[in-house]
Protein backbone atom coordinates (compact mmCIF):
# COMPACT_ATOMS: atom_id res chain seq x y z
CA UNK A 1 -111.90 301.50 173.76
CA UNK A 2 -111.97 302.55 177.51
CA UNK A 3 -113.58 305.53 178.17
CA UNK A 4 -110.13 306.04 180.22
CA UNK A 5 -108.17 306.00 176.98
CA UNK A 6 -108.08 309.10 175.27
CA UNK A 7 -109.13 308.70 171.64
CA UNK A 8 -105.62 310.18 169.42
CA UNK A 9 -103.46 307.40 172.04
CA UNK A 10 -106.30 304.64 171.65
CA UNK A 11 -105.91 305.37 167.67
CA UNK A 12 -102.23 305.04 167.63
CA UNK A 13 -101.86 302.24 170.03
CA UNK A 14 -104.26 300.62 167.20
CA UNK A 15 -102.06 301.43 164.26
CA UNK A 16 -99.59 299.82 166.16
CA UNK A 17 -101.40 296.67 167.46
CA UNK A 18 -104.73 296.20 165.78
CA UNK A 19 -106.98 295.69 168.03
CA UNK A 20 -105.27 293.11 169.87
CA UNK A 21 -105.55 293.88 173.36
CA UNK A 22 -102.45 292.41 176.07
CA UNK A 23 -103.27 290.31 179.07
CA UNK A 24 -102.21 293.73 180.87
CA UNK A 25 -105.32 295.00 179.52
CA UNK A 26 -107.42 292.65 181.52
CA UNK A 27 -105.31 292.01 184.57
CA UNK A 28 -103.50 295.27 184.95
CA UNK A 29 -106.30 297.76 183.02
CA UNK A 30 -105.45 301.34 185.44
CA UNK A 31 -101.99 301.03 184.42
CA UNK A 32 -102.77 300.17 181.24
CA UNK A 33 -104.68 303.26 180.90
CA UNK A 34 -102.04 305.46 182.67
CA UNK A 35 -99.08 304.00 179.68
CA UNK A 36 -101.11 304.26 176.81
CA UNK A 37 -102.48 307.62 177.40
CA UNK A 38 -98.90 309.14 178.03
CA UNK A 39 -96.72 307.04 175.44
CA UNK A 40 -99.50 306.75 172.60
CA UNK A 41 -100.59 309.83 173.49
CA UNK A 42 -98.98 312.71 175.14
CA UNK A 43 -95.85 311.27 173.95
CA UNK A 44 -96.51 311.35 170.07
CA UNK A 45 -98.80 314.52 170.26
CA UNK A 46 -95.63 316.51 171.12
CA UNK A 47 -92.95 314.98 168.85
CA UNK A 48 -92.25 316.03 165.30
CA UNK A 49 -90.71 312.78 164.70
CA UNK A 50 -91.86 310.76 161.87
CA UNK A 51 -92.56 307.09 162.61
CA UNK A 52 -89.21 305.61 161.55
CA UNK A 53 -87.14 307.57 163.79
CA UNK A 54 -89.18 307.16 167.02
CA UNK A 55 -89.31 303.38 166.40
CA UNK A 56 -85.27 302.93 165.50
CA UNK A 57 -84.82 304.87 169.04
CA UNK A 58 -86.73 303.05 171.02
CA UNK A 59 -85.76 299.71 169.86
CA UNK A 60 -82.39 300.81 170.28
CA UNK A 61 -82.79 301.82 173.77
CA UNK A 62 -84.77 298.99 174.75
CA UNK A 63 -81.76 296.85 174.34
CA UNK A 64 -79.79 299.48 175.94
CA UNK A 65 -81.84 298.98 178.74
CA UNK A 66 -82.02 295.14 178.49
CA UNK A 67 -85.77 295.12 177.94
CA UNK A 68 -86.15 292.32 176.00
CA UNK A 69 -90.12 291.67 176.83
CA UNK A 70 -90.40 295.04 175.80
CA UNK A 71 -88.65 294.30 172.84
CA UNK A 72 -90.50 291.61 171.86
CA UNK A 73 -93.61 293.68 172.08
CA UNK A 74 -92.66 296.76 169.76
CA UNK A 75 -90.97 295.14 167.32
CA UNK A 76 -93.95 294.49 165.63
CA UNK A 77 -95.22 297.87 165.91
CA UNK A 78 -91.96 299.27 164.35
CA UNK A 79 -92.60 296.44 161.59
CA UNK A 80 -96.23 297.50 161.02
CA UNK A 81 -95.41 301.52 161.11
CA UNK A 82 -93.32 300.78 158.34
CA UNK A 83 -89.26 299.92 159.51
CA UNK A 84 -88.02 297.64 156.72
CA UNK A 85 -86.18 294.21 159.00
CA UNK A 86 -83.15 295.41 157.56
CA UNK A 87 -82.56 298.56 159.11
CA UNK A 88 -84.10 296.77 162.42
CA UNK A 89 -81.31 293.86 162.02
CA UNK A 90 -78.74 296.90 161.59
CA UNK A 91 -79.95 298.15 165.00
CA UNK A 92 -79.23 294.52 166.58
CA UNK A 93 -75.96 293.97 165.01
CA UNK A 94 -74.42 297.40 165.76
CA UNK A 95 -75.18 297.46 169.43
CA UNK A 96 -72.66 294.33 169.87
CA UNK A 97 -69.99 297.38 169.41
CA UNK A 98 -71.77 299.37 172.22
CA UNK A 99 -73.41 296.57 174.20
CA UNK A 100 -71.42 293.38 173.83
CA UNK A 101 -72.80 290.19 172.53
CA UNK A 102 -73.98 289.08 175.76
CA UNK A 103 -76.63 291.90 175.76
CA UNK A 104 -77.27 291.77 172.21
CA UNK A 105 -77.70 288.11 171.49
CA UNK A 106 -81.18 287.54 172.96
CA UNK A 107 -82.54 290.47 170.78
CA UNK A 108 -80.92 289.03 167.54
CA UNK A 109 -82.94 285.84 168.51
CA UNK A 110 -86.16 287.53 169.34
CA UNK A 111 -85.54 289.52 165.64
CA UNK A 112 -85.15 286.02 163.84
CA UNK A 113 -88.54 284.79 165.37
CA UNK A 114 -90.64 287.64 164.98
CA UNK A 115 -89.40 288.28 161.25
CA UNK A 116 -89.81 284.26 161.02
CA UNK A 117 -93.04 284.45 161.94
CA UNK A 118 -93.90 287.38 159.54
CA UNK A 119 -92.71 284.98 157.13
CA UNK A 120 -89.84 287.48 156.07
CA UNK A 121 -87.20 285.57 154.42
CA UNK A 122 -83.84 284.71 156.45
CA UNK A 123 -80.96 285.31 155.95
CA UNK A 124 -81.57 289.01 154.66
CA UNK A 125 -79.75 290.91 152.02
CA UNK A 126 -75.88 291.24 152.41
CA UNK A 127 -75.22 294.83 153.75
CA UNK A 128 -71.57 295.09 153.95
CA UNK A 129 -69.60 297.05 151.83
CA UNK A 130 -65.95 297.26 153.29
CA UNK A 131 -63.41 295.00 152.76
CA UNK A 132 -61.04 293.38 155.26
CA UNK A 133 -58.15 295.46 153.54
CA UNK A 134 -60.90 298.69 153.85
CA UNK A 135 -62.23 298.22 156.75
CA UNK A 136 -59.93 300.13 158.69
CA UNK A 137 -59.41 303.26 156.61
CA UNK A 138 -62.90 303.61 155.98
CA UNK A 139 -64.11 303.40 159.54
CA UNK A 140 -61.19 305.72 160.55
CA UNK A 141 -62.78 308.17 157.89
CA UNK A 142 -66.19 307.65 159.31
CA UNK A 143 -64.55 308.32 162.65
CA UNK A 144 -63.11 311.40 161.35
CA UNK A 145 -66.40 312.33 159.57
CA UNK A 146 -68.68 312.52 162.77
CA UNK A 147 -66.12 313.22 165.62
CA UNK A 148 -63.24 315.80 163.62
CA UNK A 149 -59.47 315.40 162.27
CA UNK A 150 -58.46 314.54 165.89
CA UNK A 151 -59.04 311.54 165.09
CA UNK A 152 -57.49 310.42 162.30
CA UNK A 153 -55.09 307.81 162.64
CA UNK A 154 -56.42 307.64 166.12
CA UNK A 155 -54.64 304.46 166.85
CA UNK A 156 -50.96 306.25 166.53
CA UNK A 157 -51.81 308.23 169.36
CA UNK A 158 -52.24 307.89 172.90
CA UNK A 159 -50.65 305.40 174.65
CA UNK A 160 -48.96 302.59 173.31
CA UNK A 161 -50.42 299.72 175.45
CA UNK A 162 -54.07 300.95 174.23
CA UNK A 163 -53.09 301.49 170.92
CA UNK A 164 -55.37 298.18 169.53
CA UNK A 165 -58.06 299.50 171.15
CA UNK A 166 -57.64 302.18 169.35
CA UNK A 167 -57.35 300.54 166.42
CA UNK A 168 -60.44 298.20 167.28
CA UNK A 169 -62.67 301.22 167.33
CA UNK A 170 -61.67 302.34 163.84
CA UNK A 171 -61.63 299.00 162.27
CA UNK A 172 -64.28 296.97 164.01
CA UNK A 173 -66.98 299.84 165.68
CA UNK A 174 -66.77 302.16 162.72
CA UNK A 175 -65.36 299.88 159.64
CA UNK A 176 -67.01 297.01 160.21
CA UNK A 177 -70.72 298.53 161.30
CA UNK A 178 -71.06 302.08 159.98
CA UNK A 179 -69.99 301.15 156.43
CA UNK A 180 -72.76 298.72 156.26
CA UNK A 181 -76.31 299.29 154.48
CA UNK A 182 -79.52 299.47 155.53
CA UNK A 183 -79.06 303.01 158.06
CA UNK A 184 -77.92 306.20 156.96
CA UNK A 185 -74.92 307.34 158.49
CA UNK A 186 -77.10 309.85 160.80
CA UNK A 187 -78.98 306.87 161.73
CA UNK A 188 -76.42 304.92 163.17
CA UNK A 189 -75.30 308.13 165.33
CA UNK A 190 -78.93 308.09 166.62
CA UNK A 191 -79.17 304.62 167.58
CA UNK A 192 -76.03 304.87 168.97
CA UNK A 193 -76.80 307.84 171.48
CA UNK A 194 -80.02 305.71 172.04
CA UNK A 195 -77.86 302.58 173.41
CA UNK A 196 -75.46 304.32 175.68
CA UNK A 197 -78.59 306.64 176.90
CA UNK A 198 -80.01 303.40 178.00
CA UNK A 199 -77.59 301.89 179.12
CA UNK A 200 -76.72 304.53 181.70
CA UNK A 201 -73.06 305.56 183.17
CA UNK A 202 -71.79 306.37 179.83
CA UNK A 203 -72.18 309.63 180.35
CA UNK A 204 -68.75 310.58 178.74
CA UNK A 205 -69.44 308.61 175.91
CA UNK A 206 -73.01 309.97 175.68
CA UNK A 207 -72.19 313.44 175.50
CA UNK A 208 -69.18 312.67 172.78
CA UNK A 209 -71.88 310.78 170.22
CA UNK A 210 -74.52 313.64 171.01
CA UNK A 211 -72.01 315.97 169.53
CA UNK A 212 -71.37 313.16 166.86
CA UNK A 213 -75.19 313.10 165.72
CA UNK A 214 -74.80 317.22 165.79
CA UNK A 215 -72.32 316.87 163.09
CA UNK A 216 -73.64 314.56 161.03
CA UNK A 217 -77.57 316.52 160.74
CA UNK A 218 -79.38 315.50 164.17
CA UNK A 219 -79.54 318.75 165.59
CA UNK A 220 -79.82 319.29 169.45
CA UNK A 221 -84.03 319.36 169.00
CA UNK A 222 -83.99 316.76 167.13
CA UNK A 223 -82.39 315.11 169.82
CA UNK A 224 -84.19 316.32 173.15
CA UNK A 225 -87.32 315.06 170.92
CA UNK A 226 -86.15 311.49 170.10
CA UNK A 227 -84.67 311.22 174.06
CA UNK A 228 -88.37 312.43 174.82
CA UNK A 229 -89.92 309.60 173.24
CA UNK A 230 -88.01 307.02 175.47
CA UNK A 231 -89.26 308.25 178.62
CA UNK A 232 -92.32 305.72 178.58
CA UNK A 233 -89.29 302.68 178.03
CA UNK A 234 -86.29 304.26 180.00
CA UNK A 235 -87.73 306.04 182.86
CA UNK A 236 -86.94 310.17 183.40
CA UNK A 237 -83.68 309.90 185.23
CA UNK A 238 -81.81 308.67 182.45
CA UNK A 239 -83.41 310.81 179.94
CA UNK A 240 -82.89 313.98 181.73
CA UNK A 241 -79.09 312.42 182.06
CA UNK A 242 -79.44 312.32 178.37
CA UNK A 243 -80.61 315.98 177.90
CA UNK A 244 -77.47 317.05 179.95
CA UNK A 245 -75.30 315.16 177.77
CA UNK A 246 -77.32 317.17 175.33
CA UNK A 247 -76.63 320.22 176.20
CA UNK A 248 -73.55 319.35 177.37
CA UNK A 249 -72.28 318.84 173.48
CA UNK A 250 -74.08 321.66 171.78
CA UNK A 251 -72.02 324.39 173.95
CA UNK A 252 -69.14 322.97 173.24
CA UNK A 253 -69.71 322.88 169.37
């Protein structure tokens, strides 16, 4: 260990990695110091999150961000820590709903190699559990359950050129994700605030899903701690956008 590295950062960044150091290390080592001492270390000393959570955020928000070296790199860690691959595969395939497949695909391909070369069996467990005949009710519920009776039968309302859209977001976003296994329903709220967070300009959207993960048991600290945690991956301008959107939501519940 550097005598730069402080020693509670240098003993979680080897929980995380062995004691594997990255070409950084030797070509890069000030700023090596600098990130490890504030995201292994000032970062995690002031979180009460437990290892699960702070890894399904920030893999969420790293594709968010499109950070796909990053990625590559933590996905491990969240493996060793203790995230099963199926609740990291849930992450992937839920952000096509938020991110598009064009964002997403590179991440479900970096997933299949790193689990590959874990030697974690592929294809995993089937997680879904609605129907095509459910899938619409049931999301619509979901919808209903983490955003209020305003929604229900969401699709009826509103304009009638949008009204598949609508319909898409019950059906496909909420009935064809959220139903599945492998997250808890709060977890998918998280992850979800996590992507548009990332992704920046979704402010609106943001601020709707913070009051989302509100309802369904991720209370406002819980939040302004898991948005602390990306700051090493996301930078401070979108996470203090994400604290507004924050705040934003718990007034208005």
């Amino acid at each position: 260990m550097s005598s730069d590295i402080i020693r509670d950062a240098d003993d979680y960044r080897t929980r995380l990695f062995g004691h594997y150091d990255s070409v950084l290390a030797y070509t890069d080592p000030e700023f090596v110091q600098i990130f490890e001492n504030f995201a292994f270390g000032d970062v995690v000393r002031d979180s009460k999150l437990d290892d699960r959570t702070r890894f399904l955020a920030i893999l969420a928000a790293l594709m968010g961000s499109q950070g796909a070296d990053a990625y590559r790199t933590m996905l491990p860690a969240a493996l060793e820590v203790g995230v099963d691959p199926t609740a990291i595969k849930e992450v992937v395939y839920q952000g096509v709903a938020y991110l598009g497949l064009a964002r997403v695909l590179p991440y479900i391909i970096i997933t299949n190699e790193v689990l590959r070369g874990r030697s974690v069996k592929l294809p995993l467990p089937d997680q879904k559990t609605a129907t095509r005949d459910e899938h619409l009710r049931r999301g619509n519920d979901l919808q209903v359950e983490i955003f209020g009776e305003g929604l229900r039968d969401a699709w009826e309302q509103g304009p009638e050129d949008t009204a598949h859209i609508r319909r898409w977001l019950a059906a496909n976003c909420f009935g064809d994700y959220y139903t599945r296994g492998g997250l808890e329903l709060r977890e998918r709220e998280l992850v979800t605030f996590c992507y548009l967070v990332a992704l920046g300009g979704c402010e609106a959207q943001a601020t709707a899903h913070a009051g989302g993960n509100m309802r369904v048991g991720n209370g406002k600290e819980l939040l302004i701690d898991v948005v602390s945690q990306l700051v090493p991956y996301i930078g401070y301008p979108r996470v203090l956008n994400a604290i507004s959107c924050i705040e934003a939501a718990a007034e208005a519940e």
